[in-house]
PDB file of N, CA and C in Angstrom:
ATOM      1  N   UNK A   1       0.824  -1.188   0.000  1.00  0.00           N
ATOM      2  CA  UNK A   1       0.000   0.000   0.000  1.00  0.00           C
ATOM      3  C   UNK A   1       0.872   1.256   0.000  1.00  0.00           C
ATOM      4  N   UNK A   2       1.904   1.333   0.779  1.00  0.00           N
ATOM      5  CA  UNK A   2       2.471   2.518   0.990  1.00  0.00           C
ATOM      6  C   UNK A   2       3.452   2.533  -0.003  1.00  0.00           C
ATOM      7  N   UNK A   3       4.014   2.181  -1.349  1.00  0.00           N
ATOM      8  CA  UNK A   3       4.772   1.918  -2.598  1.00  0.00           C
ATOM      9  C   UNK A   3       3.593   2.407  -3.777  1.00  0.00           C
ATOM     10  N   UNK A   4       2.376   2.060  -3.293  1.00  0.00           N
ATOM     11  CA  UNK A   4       1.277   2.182  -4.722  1.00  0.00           C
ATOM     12  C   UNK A   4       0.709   4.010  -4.304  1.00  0.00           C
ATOM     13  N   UNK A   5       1.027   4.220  -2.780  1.00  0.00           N
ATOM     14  CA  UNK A   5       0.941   5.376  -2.142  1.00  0.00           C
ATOM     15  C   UNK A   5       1.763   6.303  -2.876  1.00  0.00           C
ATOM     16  N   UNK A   6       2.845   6.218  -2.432  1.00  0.00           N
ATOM     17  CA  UNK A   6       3.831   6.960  -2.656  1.00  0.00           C
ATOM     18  C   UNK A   6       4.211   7.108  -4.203  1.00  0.00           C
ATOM     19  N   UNK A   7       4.122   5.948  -5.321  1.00  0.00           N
ATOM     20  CA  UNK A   7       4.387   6.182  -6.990  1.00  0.00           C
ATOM     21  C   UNK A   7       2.899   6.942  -7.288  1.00  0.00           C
ATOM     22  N   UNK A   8       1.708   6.574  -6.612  1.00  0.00           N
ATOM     23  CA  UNK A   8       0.626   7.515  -6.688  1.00  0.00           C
ATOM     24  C   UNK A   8       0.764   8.979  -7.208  1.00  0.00           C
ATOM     25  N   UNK A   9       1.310   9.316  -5.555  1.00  0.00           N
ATOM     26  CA  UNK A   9       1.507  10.497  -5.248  1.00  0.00           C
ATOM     27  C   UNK A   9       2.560  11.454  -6.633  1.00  0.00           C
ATOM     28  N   UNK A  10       3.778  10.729  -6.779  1.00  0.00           N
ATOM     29  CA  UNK A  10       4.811  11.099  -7.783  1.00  0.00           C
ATOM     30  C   UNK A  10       3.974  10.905  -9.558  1.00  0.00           C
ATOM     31  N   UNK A  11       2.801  10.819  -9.621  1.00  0.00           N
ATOM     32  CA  UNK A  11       2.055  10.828 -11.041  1.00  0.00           C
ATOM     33  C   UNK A  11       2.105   9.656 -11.686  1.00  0.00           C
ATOM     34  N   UNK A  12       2.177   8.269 -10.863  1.00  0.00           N
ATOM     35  CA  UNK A  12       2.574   6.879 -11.749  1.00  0.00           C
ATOM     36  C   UNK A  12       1.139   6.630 -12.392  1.00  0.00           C
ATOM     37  N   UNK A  13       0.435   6.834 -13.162  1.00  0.00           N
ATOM     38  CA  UNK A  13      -0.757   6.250 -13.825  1.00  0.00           C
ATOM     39  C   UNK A  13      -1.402   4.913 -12.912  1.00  0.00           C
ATOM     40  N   UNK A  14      -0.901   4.127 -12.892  1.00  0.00           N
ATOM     41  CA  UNK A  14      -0.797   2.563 -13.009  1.00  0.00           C
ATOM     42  C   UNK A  14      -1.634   2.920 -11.702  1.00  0.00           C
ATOM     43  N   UNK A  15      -0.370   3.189 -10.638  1.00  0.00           N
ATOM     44  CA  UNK A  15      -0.180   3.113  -9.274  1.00  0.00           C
ATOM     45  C   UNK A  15      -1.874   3.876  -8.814  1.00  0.00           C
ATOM     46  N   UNK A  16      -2.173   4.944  -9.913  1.00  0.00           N
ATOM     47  CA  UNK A  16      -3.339   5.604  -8.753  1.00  0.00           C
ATOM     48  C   UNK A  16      -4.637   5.170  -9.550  1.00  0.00           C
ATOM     49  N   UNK A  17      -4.552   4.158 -10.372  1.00  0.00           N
ATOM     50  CA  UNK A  17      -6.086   3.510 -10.826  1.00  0.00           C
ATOM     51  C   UNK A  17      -5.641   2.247  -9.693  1.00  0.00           C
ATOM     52  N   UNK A  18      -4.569   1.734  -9.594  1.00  0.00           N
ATOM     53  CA  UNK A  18      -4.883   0.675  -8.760  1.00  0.00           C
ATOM     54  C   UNK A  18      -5.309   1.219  -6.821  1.00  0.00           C
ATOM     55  N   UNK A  19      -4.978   1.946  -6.547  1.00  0.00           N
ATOM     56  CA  UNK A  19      -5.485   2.656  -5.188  1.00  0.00           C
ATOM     57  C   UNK A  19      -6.823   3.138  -5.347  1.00  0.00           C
ATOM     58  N   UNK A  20      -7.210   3.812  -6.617  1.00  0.00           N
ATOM     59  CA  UNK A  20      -9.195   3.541  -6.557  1.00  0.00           C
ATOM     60  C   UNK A  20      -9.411   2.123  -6.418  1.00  0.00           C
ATOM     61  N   UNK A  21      -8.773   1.413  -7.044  1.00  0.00           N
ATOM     62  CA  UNK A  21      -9.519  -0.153  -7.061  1.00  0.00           C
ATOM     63  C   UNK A  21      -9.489  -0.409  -5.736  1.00  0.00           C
ATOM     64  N   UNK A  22      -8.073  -0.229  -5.023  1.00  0.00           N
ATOM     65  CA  UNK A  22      -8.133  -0.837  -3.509  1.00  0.00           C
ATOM     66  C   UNK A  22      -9.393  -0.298  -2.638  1.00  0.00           C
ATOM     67  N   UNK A  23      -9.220   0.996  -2.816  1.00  0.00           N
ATOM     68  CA  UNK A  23      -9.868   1.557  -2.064  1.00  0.00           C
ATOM     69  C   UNK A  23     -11.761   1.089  -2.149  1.00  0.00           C
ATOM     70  N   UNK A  24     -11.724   1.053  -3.413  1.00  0.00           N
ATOM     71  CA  UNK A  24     -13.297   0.802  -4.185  1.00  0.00           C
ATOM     72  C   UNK A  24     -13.285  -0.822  -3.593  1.00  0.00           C
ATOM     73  N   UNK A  25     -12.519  -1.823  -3.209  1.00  0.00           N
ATOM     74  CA  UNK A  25     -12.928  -2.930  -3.209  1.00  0.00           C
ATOM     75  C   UNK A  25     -12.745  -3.557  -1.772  1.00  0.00           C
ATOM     76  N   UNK A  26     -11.504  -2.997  -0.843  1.00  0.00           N
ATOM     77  CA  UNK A  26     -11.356  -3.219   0.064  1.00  0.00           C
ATOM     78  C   UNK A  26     -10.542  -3.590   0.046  1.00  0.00           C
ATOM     79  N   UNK A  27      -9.586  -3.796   1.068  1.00  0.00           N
ATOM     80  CA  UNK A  27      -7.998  -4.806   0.900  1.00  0.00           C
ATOM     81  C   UNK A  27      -7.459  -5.177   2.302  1.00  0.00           C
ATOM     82  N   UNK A  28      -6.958  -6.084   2.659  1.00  0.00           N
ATOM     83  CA  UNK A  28      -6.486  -6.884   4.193  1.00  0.00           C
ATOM     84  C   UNK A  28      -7.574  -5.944   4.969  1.00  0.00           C
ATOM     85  N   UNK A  29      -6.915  -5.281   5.886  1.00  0.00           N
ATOM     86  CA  UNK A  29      -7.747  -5.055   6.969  1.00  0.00           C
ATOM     87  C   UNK A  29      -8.307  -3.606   6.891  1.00  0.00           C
ATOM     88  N   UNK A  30      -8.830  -3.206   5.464  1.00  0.00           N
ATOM     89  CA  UNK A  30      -9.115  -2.095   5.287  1.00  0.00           C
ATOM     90  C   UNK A  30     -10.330  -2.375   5.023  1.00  0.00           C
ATOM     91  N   UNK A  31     -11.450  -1.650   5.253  1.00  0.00           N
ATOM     92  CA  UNK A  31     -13.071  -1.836   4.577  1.00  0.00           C
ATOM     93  C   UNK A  31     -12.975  -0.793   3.255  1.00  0.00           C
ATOM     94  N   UNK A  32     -14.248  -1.041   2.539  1.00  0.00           N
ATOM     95  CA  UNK A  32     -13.704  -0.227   1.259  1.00  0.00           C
ATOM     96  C   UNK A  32     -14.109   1.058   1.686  1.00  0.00           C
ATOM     97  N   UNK A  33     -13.729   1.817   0.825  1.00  0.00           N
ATOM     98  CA  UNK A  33     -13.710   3.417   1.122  1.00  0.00           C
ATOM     99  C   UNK A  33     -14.400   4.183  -0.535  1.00  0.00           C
ATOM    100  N   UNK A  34     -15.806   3.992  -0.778  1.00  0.00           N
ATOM    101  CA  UNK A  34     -15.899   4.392  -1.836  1.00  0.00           C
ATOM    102  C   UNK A  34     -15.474   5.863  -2.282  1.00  0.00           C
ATOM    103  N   UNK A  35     -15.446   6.795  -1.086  1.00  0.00           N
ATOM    104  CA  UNK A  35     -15.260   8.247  -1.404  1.00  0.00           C
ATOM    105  C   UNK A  35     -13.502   8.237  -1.982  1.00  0.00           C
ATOM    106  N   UNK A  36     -12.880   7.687  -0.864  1.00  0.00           N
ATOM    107  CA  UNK A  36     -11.521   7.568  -1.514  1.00  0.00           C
ATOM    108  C   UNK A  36     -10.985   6.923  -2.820  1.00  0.00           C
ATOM    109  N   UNK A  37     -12.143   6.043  -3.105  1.00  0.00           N
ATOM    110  CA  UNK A  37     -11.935   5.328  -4.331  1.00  0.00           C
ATOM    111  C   UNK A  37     -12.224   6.211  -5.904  1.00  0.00           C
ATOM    112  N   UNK A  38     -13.173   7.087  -5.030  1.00  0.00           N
ATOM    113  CA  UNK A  38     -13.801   8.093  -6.478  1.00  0.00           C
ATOM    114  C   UNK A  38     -12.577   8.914  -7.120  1.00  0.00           C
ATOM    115  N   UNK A  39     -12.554   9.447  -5.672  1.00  0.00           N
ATOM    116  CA  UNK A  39     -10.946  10.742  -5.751  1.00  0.00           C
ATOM    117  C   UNK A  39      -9.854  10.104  -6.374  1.00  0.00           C
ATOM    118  N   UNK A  40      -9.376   8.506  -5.743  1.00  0.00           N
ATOM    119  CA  UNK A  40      -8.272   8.138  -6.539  1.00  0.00           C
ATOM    120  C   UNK A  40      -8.559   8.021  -8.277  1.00  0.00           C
ATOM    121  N   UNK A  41      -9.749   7.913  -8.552  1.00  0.00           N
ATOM    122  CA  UNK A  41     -10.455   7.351 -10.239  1.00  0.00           C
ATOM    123  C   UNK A  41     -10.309   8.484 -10.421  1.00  0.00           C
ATOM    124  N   UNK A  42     -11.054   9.612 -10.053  1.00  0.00           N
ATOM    125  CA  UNK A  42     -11.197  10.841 -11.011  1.00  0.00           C
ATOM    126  C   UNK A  42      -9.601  11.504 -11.260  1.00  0.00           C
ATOM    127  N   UNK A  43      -8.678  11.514 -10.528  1.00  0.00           N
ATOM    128  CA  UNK A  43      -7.603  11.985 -10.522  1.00  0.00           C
ATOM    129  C   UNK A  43      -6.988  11.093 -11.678  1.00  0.00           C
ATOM    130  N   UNK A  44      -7.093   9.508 -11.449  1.00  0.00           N
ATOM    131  CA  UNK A  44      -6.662   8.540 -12.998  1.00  0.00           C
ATOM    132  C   UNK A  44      -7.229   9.435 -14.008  1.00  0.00           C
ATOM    133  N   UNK A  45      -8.564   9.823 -14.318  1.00  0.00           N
ATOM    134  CA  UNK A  45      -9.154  10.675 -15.520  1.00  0.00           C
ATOM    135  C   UNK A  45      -8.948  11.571 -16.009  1.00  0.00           C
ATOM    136  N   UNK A  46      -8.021  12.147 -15.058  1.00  0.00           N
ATOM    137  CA  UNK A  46      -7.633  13.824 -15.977  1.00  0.00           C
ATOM    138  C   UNK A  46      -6.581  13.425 -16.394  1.00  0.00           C
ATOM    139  N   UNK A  47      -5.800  11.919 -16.688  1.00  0.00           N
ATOM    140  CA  UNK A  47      -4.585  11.856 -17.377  1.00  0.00           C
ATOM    141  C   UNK A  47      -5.107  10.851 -18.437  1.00  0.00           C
ATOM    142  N   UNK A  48      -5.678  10.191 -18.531  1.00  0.00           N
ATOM    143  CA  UNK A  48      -6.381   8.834 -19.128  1.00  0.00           C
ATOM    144  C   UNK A  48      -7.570   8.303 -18.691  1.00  0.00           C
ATOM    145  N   UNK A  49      -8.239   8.042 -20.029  1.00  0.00           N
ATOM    146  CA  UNK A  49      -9.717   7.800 -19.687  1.00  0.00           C
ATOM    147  C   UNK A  49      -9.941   6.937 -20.695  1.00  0.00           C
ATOM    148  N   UNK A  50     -10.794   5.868 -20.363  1.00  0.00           N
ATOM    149  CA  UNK A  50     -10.815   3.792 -20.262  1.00  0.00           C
ATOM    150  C   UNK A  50     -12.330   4.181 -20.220  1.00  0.00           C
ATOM    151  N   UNK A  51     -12.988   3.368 -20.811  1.00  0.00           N
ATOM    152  CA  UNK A  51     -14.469   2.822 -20.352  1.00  0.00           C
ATOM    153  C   UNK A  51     -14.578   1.953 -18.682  1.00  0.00           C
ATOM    154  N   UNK A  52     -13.201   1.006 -18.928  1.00  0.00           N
ATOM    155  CA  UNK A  52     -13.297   0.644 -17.622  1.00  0.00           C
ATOM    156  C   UNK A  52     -12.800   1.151 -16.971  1.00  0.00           C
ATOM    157  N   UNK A  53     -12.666   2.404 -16.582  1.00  0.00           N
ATOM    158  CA  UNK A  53     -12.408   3.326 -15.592  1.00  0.00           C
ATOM    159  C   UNK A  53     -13.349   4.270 -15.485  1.00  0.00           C
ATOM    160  N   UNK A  54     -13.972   4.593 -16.374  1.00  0.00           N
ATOM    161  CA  UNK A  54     -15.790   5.120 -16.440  1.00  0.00           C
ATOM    162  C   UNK A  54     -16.507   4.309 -15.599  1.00  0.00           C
ATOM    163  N   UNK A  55     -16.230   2.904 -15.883  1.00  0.00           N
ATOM    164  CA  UNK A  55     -17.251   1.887 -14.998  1.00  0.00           C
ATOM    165  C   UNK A  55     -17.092   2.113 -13.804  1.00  0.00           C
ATOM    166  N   UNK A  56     -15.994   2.008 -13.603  1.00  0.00           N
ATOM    167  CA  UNK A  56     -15.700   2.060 -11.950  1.00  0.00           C
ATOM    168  C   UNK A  56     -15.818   3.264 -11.167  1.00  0.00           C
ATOM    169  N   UNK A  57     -15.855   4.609 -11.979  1.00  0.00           N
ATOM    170  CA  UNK A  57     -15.922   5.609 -11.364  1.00  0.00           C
ATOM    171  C   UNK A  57     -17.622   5.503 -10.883  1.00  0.00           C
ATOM    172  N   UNK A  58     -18.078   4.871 -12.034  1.00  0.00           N
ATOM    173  CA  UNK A  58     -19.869   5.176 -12.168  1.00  0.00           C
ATOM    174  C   UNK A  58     -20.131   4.206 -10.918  1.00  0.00           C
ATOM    175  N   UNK A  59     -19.712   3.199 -10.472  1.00  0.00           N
ATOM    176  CA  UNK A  59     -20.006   2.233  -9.174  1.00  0.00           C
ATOM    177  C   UNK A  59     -19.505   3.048  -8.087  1.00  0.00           C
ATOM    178  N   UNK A  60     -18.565   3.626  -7.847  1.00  0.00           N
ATOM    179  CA  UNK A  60     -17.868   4.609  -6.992  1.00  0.00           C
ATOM    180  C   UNK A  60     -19.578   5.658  -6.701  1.00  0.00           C
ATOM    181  N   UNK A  61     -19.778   6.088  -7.840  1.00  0.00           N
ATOM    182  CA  UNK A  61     -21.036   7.345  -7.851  1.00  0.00           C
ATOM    183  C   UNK A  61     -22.350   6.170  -7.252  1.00  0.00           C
ATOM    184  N   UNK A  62     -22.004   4.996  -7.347  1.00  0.00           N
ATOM    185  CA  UNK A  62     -23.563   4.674  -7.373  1.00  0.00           C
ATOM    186  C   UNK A  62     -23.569   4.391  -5.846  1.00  0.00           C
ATOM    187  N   UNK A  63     -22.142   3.796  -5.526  1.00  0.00           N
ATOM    188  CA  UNK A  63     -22.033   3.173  -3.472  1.00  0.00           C
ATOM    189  C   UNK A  63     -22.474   4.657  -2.731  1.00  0.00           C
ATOM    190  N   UNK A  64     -21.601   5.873  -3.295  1.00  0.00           N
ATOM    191  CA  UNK A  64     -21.983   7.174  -2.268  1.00  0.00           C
ATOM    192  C   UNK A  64     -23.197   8.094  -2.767  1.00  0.00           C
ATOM    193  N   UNK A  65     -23.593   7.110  -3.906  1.00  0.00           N
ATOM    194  CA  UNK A  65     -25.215   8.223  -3.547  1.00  0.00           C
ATOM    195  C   UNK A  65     -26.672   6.975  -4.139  1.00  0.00           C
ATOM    196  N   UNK A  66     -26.789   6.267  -3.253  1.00  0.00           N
ATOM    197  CA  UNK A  66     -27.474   5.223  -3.061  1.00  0.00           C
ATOM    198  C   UNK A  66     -29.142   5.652  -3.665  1.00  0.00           C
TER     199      UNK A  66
END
């Protein structure tokens, strides 16, 4: 976590669609965090934009506004 954190942080593509996913899905002893998961996706989007990263943002939108 704190490697996918930190290349995140420094603009790694990779690194901050996979920290929405964590965040969006849950991981060891973390529960998921959809708000954190949105922020990590939308931030993936202003560099690259995927249908399946549309998807996931749109499940992100659908967990925090029920």
């Amino acid at each position: 976590m704190a490697w996918f954190m930190e290349a995140a942080n420094n603009g790694f593509y990779p690194s901050v669609v996979n920290l929405g996913v964590l965040f969006l899905n849950g991981f060891d002893d973390f529960l998921p965090n959809p708000l954190l998961a949105y922020i990590w996706l939308k931030t993936a989007q202003k560099n690259h934009n995927s249908p399946e990263l549309e998807a996931l943002i749109k499940r992100c939108s659908e967990l925090l506004n029920p």
